[in-house]
C-alpha atoms as a PDB file:
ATOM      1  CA  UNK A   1       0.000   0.000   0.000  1.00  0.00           C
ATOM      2  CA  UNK A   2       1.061   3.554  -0.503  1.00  0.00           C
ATOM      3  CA  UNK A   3       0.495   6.413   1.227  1.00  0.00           C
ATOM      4  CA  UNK A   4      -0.208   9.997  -0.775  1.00  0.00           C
ATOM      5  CA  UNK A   5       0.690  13.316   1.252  1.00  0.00           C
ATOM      6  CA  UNK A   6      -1.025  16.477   0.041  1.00  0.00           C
ATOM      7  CA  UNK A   7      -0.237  20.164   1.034  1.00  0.00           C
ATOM      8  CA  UNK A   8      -3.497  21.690   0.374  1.00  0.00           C
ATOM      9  CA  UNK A   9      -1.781  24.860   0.973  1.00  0.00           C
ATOM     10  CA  UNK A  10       0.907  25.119  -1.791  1.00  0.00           C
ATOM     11  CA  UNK A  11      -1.760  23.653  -4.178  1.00  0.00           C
ATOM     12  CA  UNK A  12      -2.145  26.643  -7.227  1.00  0.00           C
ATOM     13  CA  UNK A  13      -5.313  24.521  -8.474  1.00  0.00           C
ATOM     14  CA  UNK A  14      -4.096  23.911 -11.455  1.00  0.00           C
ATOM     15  CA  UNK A  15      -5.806  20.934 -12.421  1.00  0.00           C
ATOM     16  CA  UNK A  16      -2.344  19.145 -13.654  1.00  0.00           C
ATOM     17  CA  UNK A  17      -3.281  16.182 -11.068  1.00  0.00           C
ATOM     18  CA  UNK A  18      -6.801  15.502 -12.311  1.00  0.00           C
ATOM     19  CA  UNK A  19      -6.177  15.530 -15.705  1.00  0.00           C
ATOM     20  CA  UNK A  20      -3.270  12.715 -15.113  1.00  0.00           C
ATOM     21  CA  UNK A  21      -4.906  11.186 -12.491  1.00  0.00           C
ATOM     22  CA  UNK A  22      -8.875  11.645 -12.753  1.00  0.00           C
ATOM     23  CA  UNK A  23      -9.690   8.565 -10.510  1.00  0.00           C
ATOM     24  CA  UNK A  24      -8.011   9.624  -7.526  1.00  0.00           C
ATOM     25  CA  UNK A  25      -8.089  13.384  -7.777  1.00  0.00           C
ATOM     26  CA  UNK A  26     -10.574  16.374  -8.729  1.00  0.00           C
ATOM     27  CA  UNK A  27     -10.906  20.233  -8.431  1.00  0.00           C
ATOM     28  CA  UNK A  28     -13.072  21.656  -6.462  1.00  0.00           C
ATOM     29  CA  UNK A  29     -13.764  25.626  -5.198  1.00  0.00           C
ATOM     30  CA  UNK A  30     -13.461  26.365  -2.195  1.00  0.00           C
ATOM     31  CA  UNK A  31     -13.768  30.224  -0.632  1.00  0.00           C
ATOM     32  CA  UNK A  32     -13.413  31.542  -4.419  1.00  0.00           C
ATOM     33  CA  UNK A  33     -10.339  29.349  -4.950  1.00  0.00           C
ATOM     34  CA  UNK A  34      -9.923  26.202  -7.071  1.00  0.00           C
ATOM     35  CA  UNK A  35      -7.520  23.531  -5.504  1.00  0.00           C
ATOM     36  CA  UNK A  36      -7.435  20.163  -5.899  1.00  0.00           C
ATOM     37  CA  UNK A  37      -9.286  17.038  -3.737  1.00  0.00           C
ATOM     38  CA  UNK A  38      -7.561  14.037  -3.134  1.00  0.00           C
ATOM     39  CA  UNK A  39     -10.504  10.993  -2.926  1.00  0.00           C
ATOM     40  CA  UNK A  40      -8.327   8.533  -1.195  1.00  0.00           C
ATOM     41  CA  UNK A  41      -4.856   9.001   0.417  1.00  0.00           C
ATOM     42  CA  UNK A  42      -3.877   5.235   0.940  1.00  0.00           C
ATOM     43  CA  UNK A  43      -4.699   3.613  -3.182  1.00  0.00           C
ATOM     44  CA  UNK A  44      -4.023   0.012  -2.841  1.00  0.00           C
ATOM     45  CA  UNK A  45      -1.802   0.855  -6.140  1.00  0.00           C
ATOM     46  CA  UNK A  46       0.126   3.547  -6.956  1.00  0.00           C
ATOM     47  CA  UNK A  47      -1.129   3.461 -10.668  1.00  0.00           C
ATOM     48  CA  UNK A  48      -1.272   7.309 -12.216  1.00  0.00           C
ATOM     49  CA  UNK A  49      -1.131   9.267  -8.910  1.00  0.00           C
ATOM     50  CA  UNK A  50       2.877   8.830  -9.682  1.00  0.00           C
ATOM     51  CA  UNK A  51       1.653  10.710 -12.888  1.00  0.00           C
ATOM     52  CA  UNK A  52      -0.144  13.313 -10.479  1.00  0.00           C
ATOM     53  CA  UNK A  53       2.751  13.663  -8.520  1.00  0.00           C
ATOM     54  CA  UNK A  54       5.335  14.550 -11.737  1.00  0.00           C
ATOM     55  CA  UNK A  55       2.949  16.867 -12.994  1.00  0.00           C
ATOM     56  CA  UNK A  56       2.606  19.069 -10.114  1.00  0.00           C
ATOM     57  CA  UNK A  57       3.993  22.751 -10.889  1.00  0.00           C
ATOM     58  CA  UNK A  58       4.732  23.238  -7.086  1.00  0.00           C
ATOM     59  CA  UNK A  59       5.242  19.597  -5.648  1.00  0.00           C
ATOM     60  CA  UNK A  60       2.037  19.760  -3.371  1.00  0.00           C
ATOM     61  CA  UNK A  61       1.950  16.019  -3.872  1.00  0.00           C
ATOM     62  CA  UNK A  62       4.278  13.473  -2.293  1.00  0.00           C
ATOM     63  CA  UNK A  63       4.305   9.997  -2.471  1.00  0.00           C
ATOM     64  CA  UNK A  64       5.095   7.820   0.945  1.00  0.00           C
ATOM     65  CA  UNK A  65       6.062   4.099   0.090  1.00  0.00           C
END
């Protein structure tokens, strides 16, 4: 199992991790802003949230193994 670490904070919503990654993540607005949602942080498999992870502009996304 993996574990996926998400700084909500540095997130720029840019939508990079949904469009690689659409089965794990989404954007959402929240207080005028658009960040991303992560739907589960433990996958069973790491599958394309490694592809989320690459294509974040400002490396809100870390994967624990």
């Amino acid at each position: 199992m993996v574990k996926i670490e998400y700084n909500k904070e540095a997130c720029i919503g840019c939508g990079a991790c949904a469009a690689q990654c659409p089965d794990n993540w989404e954007i959402v607005e929240e207080e005028g802003q658009y960040k991303a949602k992560l739907k589960n942080k433990e996958p069973a498999e790491l599958g394309c949230n490694q592809d989320a992870t690459d294509s974040c502009p400002v490396n809100a996304i870390k994967i624990l193994k």
